[in-house]
N, C-alpha and C. Protein backbone atom coordinates (compact mmCIF):
# COMPACT_ATOMS: atom_id res chain seq x y z
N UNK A 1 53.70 49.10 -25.99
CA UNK A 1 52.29 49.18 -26.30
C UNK A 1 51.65 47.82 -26.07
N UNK A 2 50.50 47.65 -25.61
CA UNK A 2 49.76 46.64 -25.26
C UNK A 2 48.70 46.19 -25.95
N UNK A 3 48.13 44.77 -25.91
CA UNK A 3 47.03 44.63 -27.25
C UNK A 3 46.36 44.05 -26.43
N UNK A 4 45.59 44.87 -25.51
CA UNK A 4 44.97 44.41 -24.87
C UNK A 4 43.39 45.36 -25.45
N UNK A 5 42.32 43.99 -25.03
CA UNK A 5 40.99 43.89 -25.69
C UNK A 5 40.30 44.58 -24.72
N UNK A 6 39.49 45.38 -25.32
CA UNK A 6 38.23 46.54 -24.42
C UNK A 6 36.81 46.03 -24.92
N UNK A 7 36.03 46.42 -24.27
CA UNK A 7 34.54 45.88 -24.43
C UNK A 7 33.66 46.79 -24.43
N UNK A 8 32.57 46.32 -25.30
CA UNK A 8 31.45 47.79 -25.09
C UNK A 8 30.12 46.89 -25.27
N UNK A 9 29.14 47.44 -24.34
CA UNK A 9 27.74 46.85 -23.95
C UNK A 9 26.67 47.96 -24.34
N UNK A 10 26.19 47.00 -25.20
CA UNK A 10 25.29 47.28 -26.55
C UNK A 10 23.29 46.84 -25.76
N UNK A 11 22.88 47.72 -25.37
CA UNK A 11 21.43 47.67 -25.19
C UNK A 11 20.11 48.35 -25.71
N UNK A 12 19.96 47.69 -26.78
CA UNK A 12 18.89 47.78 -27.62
C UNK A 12 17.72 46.99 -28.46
N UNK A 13 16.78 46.91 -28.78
CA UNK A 13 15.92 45.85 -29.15
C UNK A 13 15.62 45.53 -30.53
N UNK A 14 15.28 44.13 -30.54
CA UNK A 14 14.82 44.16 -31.80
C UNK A 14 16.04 44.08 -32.86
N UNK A 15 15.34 44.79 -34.21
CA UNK A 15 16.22 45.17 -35.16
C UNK A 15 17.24 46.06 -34.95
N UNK A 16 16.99 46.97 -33.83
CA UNK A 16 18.36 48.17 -33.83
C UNK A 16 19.33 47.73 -33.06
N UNK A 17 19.10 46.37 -32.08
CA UNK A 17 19.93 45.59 -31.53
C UNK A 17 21.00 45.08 -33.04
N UNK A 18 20.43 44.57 -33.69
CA UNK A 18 21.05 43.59 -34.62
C UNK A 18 22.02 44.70 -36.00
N UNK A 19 21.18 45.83 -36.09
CA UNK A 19 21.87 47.24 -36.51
C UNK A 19 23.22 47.75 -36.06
N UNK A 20 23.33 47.47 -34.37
CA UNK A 20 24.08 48.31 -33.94
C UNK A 20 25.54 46.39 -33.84
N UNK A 21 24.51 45.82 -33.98
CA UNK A 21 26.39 45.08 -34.20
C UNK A 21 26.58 44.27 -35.23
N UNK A 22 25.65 44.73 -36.46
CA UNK A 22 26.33 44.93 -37.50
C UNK A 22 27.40 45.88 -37.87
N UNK A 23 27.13 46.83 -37.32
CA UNK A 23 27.92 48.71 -37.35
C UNK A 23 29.36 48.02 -36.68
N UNK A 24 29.00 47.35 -35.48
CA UNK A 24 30.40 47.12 -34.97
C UNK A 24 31.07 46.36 -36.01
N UNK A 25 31.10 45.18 -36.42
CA UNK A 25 31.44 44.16 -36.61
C UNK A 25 31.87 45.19 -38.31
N UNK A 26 31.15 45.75 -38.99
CA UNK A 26 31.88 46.62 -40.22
C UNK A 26 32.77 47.22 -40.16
N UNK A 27 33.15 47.61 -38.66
CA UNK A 27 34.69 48.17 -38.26
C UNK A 27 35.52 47.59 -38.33
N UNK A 28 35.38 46.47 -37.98
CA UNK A 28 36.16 45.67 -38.29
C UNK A 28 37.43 44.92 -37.39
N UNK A 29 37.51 45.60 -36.26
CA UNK A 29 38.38 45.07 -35.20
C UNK A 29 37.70 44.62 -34.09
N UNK A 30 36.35 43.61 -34.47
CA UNK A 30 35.66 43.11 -33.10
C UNK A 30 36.07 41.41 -32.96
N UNK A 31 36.67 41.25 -31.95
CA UNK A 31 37.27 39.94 -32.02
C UNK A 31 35.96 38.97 -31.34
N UNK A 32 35.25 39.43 -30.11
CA UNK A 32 33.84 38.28 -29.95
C UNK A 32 32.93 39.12 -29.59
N UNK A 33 31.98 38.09 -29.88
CA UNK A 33 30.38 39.11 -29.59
C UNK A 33 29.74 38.20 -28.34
N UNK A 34 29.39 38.34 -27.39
CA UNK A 34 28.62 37.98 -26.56
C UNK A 34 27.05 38.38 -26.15
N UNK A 35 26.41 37.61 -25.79
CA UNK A 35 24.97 38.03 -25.43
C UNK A 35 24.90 37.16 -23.79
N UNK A 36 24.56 38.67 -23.12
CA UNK A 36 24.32 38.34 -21.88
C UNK A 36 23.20 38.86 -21.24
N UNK A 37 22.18 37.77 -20.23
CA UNK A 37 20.98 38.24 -19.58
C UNK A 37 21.22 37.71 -18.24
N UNK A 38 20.67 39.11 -17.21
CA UNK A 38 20.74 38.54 -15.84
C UNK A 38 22.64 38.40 -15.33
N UNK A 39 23.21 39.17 -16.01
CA UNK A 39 24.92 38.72 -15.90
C UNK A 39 25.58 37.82 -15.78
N UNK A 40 24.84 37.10 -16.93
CA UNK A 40 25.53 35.65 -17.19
C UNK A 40 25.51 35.69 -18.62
N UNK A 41 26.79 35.06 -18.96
CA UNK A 41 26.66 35.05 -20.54
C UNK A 41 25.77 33.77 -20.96
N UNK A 42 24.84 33.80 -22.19
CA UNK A 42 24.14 33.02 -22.20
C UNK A 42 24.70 32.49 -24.09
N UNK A 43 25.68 33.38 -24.44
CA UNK A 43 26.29 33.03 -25.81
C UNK A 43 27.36 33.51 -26.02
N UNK A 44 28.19 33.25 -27.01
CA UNK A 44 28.90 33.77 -27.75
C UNK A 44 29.81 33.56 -29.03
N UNK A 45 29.92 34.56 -29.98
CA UNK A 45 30.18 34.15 -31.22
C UNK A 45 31.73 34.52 -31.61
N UNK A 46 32.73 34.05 -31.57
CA UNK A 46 34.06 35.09 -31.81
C UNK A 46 33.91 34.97 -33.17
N UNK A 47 34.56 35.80 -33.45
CA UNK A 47 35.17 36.35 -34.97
C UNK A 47 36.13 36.48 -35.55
N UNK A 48 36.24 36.11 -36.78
CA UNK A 48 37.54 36.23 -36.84
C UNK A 48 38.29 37.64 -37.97
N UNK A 49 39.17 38.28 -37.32
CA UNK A 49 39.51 39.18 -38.30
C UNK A 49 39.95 38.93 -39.65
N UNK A 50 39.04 39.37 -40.30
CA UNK A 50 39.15 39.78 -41.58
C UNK A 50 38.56 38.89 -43.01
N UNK A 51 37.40 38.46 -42.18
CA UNK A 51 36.45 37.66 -42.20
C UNK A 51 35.24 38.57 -42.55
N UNK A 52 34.51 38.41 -43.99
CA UNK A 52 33.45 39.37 -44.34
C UNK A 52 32.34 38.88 -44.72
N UNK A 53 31.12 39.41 -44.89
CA UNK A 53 30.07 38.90 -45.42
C UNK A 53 29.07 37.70 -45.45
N UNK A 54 28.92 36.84 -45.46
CA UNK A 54 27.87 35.73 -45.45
C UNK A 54 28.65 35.07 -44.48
N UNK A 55 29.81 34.92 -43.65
CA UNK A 55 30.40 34.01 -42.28
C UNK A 55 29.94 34.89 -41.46
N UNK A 56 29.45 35.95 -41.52
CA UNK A 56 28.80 36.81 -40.24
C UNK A 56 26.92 36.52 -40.21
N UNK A 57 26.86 35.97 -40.94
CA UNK A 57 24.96 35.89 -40.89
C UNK A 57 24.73 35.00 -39.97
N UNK A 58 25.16 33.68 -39.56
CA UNK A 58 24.56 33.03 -38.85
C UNK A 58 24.43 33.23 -37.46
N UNK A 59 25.58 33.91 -37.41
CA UNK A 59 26.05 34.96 -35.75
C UNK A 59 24.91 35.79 -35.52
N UNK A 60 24.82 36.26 -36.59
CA UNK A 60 23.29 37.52 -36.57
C UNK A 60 22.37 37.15 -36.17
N UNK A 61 21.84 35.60 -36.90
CA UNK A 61 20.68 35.53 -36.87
C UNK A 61 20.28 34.52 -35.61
N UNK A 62 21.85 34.29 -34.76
CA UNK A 62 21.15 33.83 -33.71
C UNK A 62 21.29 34.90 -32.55
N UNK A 63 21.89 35.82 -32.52
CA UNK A 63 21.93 37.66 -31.68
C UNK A 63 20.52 37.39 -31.56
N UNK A 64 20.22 37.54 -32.76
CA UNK A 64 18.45 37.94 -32.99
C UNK A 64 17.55 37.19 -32.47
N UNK A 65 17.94 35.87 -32.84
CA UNK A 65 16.71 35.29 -32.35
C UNK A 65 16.64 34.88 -30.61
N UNK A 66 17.87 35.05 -30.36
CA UNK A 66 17.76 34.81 -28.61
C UNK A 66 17.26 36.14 -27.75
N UNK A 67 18.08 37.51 -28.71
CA UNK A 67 17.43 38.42 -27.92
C UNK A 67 15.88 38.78 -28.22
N UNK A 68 15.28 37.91 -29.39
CA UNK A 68 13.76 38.05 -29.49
C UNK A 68 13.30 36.99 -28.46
N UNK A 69 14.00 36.39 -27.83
CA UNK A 69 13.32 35.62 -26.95
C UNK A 69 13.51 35.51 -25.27
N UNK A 70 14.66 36.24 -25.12
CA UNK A 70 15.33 36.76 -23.81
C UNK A 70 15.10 38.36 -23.57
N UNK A 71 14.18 38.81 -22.68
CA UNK A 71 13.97 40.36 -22.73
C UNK A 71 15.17 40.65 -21.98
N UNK A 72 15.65 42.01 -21.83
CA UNK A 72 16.37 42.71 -20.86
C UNK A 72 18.13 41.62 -21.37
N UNK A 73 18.59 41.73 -22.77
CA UNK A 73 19.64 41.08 -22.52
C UNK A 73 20.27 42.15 -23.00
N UNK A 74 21.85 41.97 -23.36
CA UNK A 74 22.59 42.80 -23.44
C UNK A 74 23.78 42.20 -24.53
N UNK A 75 24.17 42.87 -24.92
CA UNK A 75 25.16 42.09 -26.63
C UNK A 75 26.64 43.05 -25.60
N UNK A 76 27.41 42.28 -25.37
CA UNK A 76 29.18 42.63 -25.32
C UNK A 76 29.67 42.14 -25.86
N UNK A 77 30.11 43.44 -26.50
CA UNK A 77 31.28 43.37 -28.04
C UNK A 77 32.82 43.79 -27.56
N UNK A 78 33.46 42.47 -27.88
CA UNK A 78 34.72 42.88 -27.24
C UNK A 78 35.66 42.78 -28.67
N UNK A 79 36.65 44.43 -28.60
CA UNK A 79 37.17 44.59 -30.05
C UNK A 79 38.95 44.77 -29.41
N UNK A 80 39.70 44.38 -30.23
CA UNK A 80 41.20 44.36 -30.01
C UNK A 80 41.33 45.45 -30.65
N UNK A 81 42.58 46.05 -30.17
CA UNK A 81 42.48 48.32 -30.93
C UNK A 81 43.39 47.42 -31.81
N UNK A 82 43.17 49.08 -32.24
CA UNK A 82 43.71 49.23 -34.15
C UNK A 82 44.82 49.18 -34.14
N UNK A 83 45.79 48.42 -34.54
CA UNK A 83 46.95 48.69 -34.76
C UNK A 83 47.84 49.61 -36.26
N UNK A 84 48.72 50.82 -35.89
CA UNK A 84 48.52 51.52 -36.44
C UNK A 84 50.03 51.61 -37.08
């Protein structure tokens, strides 16, 4: 079995941008978050598993404030699977 990391690209605005990777990141197996415009990454925040609550706000609140200022960007959330 392999632990290899998959990605999923998150396009939405605003607050439901910042909604939908909160949702990820409550799952709990998202190892980095990226924000990319024009297909270039222009950020990124890794994470660390198993890591909760107020160490995830500042990540948020810069998601937010770049994609309030970059139109047409895109959040890739790359999560390591569940080990079971």
């Amino acid at each position: 079995m392999t632990d290899r990391a998959w990605r999923e690209s998150i396009e939405a605005e605003g607050e439901h941008l910042i909604k939908k990777v909160e949702e990820a990141i409550a799952e709990g197996n998202v190892r980095k978050v990226s924000v990319a415009h024009d297909g270039r990454t222009i950020a990124e925040f890794p994470l660390t598993v198993g890591v909760v609550g107020a160490v995830f706000a500042p990540a948020l609140a810069a998601i937010g404030a770049i994609a309030a200022l970059v139109t047409d960007c895109k959040i890739v959330i790359e999560r390591i699977p569940d080990k079971k």
